[in-house]
C-alpha atoms as a PDB file:
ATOM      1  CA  UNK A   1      74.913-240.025 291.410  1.00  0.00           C
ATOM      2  CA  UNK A   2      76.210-237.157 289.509  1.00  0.00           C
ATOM      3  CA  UNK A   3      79.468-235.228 290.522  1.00  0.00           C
ATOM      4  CA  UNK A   4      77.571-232.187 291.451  1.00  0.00           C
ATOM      5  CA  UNK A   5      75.437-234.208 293.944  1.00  0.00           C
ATOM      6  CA  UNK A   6      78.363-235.940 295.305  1.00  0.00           C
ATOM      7  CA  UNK A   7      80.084-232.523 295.843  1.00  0.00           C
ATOM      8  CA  UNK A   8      77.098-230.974 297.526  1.00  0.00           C
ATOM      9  CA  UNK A   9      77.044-233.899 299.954  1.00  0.00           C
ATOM     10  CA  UNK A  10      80.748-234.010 300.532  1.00  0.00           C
ATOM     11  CA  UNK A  11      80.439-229.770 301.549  1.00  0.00           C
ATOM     12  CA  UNK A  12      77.585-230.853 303.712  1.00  0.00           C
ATOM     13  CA  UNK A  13      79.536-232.500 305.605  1.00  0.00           C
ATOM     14  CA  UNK A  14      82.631-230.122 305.698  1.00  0.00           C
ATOM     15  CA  UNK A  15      80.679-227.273 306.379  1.00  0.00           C
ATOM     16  CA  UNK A  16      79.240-229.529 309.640  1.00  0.00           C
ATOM     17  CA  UNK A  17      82.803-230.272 310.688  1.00  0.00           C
ATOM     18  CA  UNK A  18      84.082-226.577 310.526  1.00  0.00           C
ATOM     19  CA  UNK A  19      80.877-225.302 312.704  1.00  0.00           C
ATOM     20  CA  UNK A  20      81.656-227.647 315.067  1.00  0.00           C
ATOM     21  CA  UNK A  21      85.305-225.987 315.222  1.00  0.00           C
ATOM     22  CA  UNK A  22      84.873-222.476 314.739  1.00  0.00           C
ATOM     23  CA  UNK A  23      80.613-221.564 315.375  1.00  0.00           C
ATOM     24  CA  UNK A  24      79.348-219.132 313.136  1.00  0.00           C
ATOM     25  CA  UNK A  25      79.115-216.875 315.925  1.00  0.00           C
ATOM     26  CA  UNK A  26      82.929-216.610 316.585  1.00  0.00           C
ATOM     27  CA  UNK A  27      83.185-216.162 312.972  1.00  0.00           C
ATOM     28  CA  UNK A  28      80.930-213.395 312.724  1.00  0.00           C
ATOM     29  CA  UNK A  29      83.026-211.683 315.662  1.00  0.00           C
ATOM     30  CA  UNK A  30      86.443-212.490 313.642  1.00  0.00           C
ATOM     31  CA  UNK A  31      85.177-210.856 310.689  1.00  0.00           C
ATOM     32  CA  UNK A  32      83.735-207.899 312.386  1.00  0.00           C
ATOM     33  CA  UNK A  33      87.808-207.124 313.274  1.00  0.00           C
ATOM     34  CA  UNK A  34      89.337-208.311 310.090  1.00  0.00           C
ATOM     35  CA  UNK A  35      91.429-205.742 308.116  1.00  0.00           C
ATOM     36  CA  UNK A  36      92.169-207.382 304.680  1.00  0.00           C
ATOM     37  CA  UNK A  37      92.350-204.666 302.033  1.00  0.00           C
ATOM     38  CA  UNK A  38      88.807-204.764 299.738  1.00  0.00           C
ATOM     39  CA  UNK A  39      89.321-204.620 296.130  1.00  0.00           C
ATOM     40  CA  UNK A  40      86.685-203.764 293.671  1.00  0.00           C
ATOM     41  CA  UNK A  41      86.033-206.421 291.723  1.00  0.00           C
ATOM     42  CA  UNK A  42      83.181-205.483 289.524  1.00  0.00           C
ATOM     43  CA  UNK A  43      85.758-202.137 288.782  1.00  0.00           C
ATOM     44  CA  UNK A  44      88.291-204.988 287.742  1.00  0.00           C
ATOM     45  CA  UNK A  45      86.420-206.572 285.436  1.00  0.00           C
ATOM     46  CA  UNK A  46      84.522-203.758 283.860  1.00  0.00           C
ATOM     47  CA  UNK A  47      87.264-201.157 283.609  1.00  0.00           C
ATOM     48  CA  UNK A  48      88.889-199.402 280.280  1.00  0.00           C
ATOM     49  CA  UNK A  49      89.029-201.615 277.341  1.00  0.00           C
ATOM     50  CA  UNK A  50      88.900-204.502 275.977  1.00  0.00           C
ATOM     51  CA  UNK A  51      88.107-208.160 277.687  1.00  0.00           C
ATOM     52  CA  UNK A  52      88.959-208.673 281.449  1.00  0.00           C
ATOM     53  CA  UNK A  53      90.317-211.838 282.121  1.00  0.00           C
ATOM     54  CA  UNK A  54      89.832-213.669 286.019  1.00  0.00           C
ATOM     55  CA  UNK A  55      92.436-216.363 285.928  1.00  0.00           C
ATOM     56  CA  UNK A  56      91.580-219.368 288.304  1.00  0.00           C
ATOM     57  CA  UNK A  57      93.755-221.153 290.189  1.00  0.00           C
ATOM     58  CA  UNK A  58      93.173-225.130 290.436  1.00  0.00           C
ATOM     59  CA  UNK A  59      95.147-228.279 291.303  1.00  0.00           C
ATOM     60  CA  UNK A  60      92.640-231.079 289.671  1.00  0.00           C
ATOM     61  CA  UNK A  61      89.664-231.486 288.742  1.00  0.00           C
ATOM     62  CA  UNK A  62      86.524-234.012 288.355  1.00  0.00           C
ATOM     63  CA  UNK A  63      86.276-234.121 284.424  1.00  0.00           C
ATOM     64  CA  UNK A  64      89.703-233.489 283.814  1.00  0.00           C
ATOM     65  CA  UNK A  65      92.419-235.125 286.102  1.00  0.00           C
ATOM     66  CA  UNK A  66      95.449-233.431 287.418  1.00  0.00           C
ATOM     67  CA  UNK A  67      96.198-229.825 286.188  1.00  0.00           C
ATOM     68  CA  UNK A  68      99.225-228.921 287.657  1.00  0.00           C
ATOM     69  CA  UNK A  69     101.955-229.785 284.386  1.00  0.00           C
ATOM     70  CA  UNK A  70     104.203-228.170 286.320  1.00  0.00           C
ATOM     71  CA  UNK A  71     103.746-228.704 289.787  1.00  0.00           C
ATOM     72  CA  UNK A  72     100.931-226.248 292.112  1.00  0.00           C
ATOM     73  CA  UNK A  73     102.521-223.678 293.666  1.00  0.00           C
ATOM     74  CA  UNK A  74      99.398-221.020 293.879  1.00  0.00           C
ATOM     75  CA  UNK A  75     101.284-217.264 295.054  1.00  0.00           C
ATOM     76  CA  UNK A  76     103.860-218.341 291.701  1.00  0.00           C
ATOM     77  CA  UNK A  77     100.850-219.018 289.990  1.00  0.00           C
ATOM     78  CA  UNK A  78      99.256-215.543 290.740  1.00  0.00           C
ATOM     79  CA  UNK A  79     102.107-213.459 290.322  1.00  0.00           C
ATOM     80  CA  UNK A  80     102.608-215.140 286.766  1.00  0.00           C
ATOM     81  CA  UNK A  81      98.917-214.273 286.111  1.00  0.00           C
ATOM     82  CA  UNK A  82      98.897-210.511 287.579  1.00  0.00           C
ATOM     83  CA  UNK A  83     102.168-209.936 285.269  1.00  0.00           C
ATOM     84  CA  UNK A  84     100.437-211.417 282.392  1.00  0.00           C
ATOM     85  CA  UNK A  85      97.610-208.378 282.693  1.00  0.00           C
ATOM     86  CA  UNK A  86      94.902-211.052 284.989  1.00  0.00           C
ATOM     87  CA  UNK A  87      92.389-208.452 286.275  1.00  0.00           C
ATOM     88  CA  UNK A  88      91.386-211.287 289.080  1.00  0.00           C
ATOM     89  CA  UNK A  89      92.488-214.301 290.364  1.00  0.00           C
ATOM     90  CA  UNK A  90      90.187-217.265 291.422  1.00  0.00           C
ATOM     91  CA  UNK A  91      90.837-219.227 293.457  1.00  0.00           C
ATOM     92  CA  UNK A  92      89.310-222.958 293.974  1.00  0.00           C
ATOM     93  CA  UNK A  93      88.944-223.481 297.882  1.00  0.00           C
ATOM     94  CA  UNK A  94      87.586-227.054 297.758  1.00  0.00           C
ATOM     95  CA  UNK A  95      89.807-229.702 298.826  1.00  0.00           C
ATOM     96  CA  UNK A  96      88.325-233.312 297.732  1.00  0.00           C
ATOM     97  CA  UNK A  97      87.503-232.414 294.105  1.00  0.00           C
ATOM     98  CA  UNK A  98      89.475-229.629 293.369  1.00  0.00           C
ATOM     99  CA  UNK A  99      92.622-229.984 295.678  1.00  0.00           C
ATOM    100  CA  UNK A 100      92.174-226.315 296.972  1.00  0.00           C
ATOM    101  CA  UNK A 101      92.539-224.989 300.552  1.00  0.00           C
ATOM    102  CA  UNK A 102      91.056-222.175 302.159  1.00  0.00           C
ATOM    103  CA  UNK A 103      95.033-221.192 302.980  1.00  0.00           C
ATOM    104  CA  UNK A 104      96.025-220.894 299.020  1.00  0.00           C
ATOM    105  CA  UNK A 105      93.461-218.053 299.415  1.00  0.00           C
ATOM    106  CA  UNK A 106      94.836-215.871 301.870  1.00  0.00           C
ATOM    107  CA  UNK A 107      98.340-216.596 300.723  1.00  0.00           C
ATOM    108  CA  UNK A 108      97.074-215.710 297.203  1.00  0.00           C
ATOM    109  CA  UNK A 109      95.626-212.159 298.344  1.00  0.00           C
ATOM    110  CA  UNK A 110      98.547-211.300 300.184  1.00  0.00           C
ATOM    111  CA  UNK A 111     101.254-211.422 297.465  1.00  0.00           C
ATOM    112  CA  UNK A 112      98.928-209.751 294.641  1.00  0.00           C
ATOM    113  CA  UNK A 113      97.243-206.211 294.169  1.00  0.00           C
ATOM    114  CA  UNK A 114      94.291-207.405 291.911  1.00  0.00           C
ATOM    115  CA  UNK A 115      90.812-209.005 293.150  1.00  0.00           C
ATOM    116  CA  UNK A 116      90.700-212.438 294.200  1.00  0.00           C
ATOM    117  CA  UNK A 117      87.457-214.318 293.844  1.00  0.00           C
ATOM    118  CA  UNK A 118      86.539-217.592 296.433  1.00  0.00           C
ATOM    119  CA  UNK A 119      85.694-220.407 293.756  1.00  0.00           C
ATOM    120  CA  UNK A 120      83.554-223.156 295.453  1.00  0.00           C
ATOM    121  CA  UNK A 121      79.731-224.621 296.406  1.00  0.00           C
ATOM    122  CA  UNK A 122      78.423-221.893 297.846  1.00  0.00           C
ATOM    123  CA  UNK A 123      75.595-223.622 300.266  1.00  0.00           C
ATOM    124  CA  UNK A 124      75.173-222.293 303.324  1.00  0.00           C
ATOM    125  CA  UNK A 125      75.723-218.612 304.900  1.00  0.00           C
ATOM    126  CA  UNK A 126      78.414-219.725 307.160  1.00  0.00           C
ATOM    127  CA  UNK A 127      80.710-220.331 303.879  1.00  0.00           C
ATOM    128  CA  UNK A 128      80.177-216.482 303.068  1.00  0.00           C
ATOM    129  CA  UNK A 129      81.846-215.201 306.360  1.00  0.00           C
ATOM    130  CA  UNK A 130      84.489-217.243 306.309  1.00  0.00           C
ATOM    131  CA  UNK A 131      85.168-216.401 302.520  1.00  0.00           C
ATOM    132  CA  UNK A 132      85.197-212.915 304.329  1.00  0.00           C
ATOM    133  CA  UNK A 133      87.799-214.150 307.006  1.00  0.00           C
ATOM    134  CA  UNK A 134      90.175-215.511 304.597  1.00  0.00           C
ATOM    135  CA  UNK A 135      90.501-212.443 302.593  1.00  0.00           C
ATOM    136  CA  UNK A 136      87.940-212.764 299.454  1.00  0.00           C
ATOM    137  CA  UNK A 137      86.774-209.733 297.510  1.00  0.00           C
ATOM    138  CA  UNK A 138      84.544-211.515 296.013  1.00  0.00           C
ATOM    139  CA  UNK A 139      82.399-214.829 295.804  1.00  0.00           C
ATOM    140  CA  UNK A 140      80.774-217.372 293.374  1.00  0.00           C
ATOM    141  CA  UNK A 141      77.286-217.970 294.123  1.00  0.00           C
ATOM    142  CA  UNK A 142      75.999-220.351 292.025  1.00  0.00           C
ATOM    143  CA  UNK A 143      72.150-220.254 291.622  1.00  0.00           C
ATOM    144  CA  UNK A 144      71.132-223.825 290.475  1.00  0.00           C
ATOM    145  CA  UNK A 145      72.711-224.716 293.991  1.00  0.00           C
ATOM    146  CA  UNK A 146      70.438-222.865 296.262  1.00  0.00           C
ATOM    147  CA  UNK A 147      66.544-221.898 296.404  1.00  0.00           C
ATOM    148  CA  UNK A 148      64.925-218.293 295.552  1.00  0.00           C
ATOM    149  CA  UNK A 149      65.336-217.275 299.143  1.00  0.00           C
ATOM    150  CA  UNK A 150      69.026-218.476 299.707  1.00  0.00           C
ATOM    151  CA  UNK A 151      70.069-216.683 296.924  1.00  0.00           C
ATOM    152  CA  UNK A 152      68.397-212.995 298.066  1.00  0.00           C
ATOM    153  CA  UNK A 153      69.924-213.514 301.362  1.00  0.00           C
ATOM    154  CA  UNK A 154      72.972-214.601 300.692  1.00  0.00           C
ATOM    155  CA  UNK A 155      73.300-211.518 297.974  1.00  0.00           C
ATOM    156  CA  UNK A 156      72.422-209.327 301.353  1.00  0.00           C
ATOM    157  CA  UNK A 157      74.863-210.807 303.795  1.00  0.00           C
ATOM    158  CA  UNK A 158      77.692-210.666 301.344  1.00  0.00           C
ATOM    159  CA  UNK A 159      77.015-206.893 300.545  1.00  0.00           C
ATOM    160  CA  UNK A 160      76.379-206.289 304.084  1.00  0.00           C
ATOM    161  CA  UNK A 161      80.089-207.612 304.820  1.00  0.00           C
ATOM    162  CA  UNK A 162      81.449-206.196 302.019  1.00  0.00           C
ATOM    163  CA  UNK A 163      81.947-208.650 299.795  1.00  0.00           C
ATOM    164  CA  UNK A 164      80.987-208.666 295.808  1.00  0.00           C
ATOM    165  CA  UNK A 165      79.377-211.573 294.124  1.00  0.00           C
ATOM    166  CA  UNK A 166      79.677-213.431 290.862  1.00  0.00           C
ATOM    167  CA  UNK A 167      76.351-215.100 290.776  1.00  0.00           C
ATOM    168  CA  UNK A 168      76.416-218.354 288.610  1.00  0.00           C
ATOM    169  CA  UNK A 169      73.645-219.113 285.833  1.00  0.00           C
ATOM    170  CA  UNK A 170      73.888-222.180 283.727  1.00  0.00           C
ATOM    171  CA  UNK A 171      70.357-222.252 281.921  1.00  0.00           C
ATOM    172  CA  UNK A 172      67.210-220.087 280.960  1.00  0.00           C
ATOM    173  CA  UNK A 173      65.897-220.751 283.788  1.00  0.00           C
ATOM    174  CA  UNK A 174      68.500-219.922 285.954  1.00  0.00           C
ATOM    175  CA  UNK A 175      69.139-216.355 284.783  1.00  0.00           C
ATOM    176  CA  UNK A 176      65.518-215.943 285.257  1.00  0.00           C
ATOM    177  CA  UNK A 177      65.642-216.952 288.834  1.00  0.00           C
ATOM    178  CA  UNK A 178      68.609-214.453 289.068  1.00  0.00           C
ATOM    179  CA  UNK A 179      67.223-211.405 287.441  1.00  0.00           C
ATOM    180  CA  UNK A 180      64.386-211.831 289.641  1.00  0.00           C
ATOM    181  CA  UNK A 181      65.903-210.687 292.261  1.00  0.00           C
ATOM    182  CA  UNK A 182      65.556-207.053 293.487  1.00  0.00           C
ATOM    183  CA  UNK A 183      68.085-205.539 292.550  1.00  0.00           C
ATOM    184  CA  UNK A 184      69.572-208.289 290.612  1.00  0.00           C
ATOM    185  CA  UNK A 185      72.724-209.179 290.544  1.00  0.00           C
ATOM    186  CA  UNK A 186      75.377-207.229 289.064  1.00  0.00           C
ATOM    187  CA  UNK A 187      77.698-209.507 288.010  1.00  0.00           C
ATOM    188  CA  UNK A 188      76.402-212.694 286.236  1.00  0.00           C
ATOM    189  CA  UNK A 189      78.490-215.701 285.026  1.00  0.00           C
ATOM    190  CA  UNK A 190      77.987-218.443 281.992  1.00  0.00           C
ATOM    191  CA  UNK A 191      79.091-221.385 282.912  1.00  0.00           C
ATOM    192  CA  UNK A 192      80.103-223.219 279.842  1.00  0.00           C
ATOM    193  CA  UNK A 193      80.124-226.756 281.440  1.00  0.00           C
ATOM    194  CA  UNK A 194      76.925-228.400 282.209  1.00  0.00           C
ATOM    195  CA  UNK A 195      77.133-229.605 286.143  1.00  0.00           C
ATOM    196  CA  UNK A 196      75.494-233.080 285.788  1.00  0.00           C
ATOM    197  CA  UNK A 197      77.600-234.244 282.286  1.00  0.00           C
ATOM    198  CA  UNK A 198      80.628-231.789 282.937  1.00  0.00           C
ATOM    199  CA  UNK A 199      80.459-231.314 279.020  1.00  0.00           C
ATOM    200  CA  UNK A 200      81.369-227.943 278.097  1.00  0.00           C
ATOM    201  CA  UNK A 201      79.979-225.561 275.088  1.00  0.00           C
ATOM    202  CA  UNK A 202      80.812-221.973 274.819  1.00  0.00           C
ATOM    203  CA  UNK A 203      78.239-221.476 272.667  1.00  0.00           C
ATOM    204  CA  UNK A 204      76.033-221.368 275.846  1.00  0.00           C
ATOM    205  CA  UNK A 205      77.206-218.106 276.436  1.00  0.00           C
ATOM    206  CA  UNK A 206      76.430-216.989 273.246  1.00  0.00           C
ATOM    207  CA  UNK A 207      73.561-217.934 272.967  1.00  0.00           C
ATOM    208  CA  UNK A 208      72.229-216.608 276.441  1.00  0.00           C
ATOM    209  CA  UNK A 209      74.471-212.706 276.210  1.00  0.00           C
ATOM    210  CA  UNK A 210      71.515-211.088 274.795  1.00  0.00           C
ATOM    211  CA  UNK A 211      69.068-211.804 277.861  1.00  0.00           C
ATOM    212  CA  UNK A 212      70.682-209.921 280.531  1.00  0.00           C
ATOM    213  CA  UNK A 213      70.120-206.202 281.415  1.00  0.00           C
ATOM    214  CA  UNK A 214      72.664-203.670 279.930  1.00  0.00           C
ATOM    215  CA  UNK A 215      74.281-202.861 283.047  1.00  0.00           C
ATOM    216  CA  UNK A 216      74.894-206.507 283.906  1.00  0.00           C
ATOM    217  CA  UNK A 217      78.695-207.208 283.876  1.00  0.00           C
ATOM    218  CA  UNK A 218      78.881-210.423 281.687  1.00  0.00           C
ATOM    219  CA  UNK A 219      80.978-213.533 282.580  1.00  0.00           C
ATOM    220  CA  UNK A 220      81.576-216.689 280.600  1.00  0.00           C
ATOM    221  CA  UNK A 221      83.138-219.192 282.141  1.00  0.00           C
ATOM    222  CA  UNK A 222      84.822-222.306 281.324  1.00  0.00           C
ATOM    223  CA  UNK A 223      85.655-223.900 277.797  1.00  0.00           C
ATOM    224  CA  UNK A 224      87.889-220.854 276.571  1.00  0.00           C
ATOM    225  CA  UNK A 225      90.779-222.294 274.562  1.00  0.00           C
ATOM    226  CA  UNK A 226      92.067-219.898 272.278  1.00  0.00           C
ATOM    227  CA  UNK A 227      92.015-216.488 270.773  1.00  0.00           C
ATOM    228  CA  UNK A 228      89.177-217.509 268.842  1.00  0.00           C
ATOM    229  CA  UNK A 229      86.873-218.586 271.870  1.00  0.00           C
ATOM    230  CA  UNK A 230      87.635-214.923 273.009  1.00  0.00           C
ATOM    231  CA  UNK A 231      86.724-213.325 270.200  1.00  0.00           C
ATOM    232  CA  UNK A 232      83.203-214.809 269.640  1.00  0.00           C
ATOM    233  CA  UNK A 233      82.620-213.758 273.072  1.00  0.00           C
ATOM    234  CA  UNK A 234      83.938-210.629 272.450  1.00  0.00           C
ATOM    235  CA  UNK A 235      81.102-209.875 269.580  1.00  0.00           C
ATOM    236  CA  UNK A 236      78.556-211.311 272.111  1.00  0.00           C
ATOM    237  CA  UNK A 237      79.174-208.890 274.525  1.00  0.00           C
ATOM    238  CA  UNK A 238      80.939-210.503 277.184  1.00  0.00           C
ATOM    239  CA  UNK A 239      83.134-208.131 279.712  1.00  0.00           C
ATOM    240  CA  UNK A 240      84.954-210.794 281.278  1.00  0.00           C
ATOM    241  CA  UNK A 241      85.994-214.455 280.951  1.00  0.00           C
ATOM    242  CA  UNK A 242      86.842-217.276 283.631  1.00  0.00           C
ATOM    243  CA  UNK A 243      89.928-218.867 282.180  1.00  0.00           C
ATOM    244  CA  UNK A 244      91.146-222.271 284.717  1.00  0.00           C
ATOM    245  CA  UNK A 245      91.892-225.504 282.583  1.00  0.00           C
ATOM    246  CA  UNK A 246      93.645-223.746 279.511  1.00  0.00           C
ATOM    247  CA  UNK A 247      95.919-221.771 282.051  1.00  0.00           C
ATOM    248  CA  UNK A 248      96.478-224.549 284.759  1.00  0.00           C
ATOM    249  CA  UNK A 249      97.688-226.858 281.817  1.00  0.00           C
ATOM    250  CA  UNK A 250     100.402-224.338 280.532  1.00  0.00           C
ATOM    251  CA  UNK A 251     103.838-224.533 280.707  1.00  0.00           C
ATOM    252  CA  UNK A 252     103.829-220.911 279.737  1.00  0.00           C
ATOM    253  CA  UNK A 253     100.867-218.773 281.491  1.00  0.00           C
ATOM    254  CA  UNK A 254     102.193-215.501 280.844  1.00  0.00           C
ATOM    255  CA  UNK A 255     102.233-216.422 277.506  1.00  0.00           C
ATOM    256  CA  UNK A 256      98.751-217.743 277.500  1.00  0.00           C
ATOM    257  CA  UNK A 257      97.128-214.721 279.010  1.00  0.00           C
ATOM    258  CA  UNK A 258      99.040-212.641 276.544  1.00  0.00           C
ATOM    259  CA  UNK A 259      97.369-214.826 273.857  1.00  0.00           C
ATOM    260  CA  UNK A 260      94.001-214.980 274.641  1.00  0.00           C
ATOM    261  CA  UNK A 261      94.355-211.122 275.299  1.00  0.00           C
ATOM    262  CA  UNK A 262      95.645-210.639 271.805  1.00  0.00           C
ATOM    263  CA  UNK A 263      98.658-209.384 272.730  1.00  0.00           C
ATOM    264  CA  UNK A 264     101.385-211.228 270.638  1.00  0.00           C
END
């Protein structure tokens, strides 16, 4: 079984255990009284000049072990980032592959000023309103993970709620899936990594920059190493990058935003 199969199972199952807790009614009512400040994330990331960077916060994960060189605290990981010139933080919410909690969130969003994006499997609406409760700006959606109908509802319910989306492509087939909804999606994500063989390629991105619309906000995720990573996605077009592994395994994350920025 691959580890994208075993991580849809395993949120199943979460998901089940939560509802049981806290019904998606009472959730719906809790969110209809929150008052968590809404930043614009798609302003973030699109913004003045030059390449926006959404720095991820992560404790482990599946293809690469244990992250956290020097130990996981995640509000001294965000302020480090927002110093560093971050335009948003995400932040990894699942527990059993990723070693997030839904908690790092909120305490994330209440010590910075910048967007923070809910990183997880995005399978079910319920997850969507309580990404809401927690204090999200923003959500990943990831569109190999759902059907055609999923994904135009759950594009609805999150702009109904206030809430922005990064929607997640991975193939040719997936951005088509994505641009054919009405009206697509205005952010749109690369991921780098393949989900069944966790292998990563940036040139994925590359390769794929040309197809979207000119208004689409462009995302690569995952893979970005250096200065030179950001560069060829510079010339591709790319607004944004997802940075999590590179940052997550230094000692020095000021320093590496400041790098792959090109600012020393």
């Amino acid at each position: 079984m691959s580890t994208l199969k075993k991580i849809v199972e395993s949120k199943v199952k979460e998901i089940e255990r939560t509802k049981e807790i806290l019904p998606l009614k009472d959730l719906k009512k809790l969110v209809d009284v929150l008052n968590y400040e809404h930043r614009n994330f798609a302003h973030a990331l699109s913004n003045g000049d030059g390449i926006k960077i959404i720095a991820e916060i992560k404790k482990f994960s599946p293809s690469s072990g244990n992250l956290s060189v020097d130990g996981f605290e995640p509000v001294e990981i965000a302020k480090q980032y927002e110093k560093a010139g971050a335009s948003a933080i995400s932040v990894l919410t699942d527990f059993e592959f990723f070693g997030g909690k839904k908690q790092h969130l909120s305490q994330v969003k209440n010590s910075v000023k910048i967007p923070v994006l809910r990183k997880d499997f995005i399978i079910d609406e319920y997850q969507i309103y309580e990404a809401k409760y927690i204090g999200a700006d923003a959500i990943l959606l990831i569109v190999r993970l759902i059907d055609d109908v999923q994904l135009e509802d759950y594009l609805s319910i999150a702009g109904e709620i206030g809430l922005e989306v990064l929607v997640e492509v991975f193939d040719r087939h997936d951005i088509a899936r994505a641009l054919k909804v009405s009206p697509y999606p205005k952010i749109i994500g690369v991921n780098n990594r393949d989900l069944e063989t966790l292998e990563v390629d940036i040139s994925r991105s590359i390769e794929f920059s040309s197809l979207f619309p000119p208004d689409v906000i462009k995302v690569s995720e995952s893979g970005i190493k250096d200065k030179n990573d950001v560069l060829k996605l510079i010339d591709a077009g790319f607004n944004a990058i997802l940075v999590g592994e590179s940052l997550m395994r230094s000692n020095d994350k000021v320093g590496k935003i400041f790098e792959l920025l090109g600012k020393n």
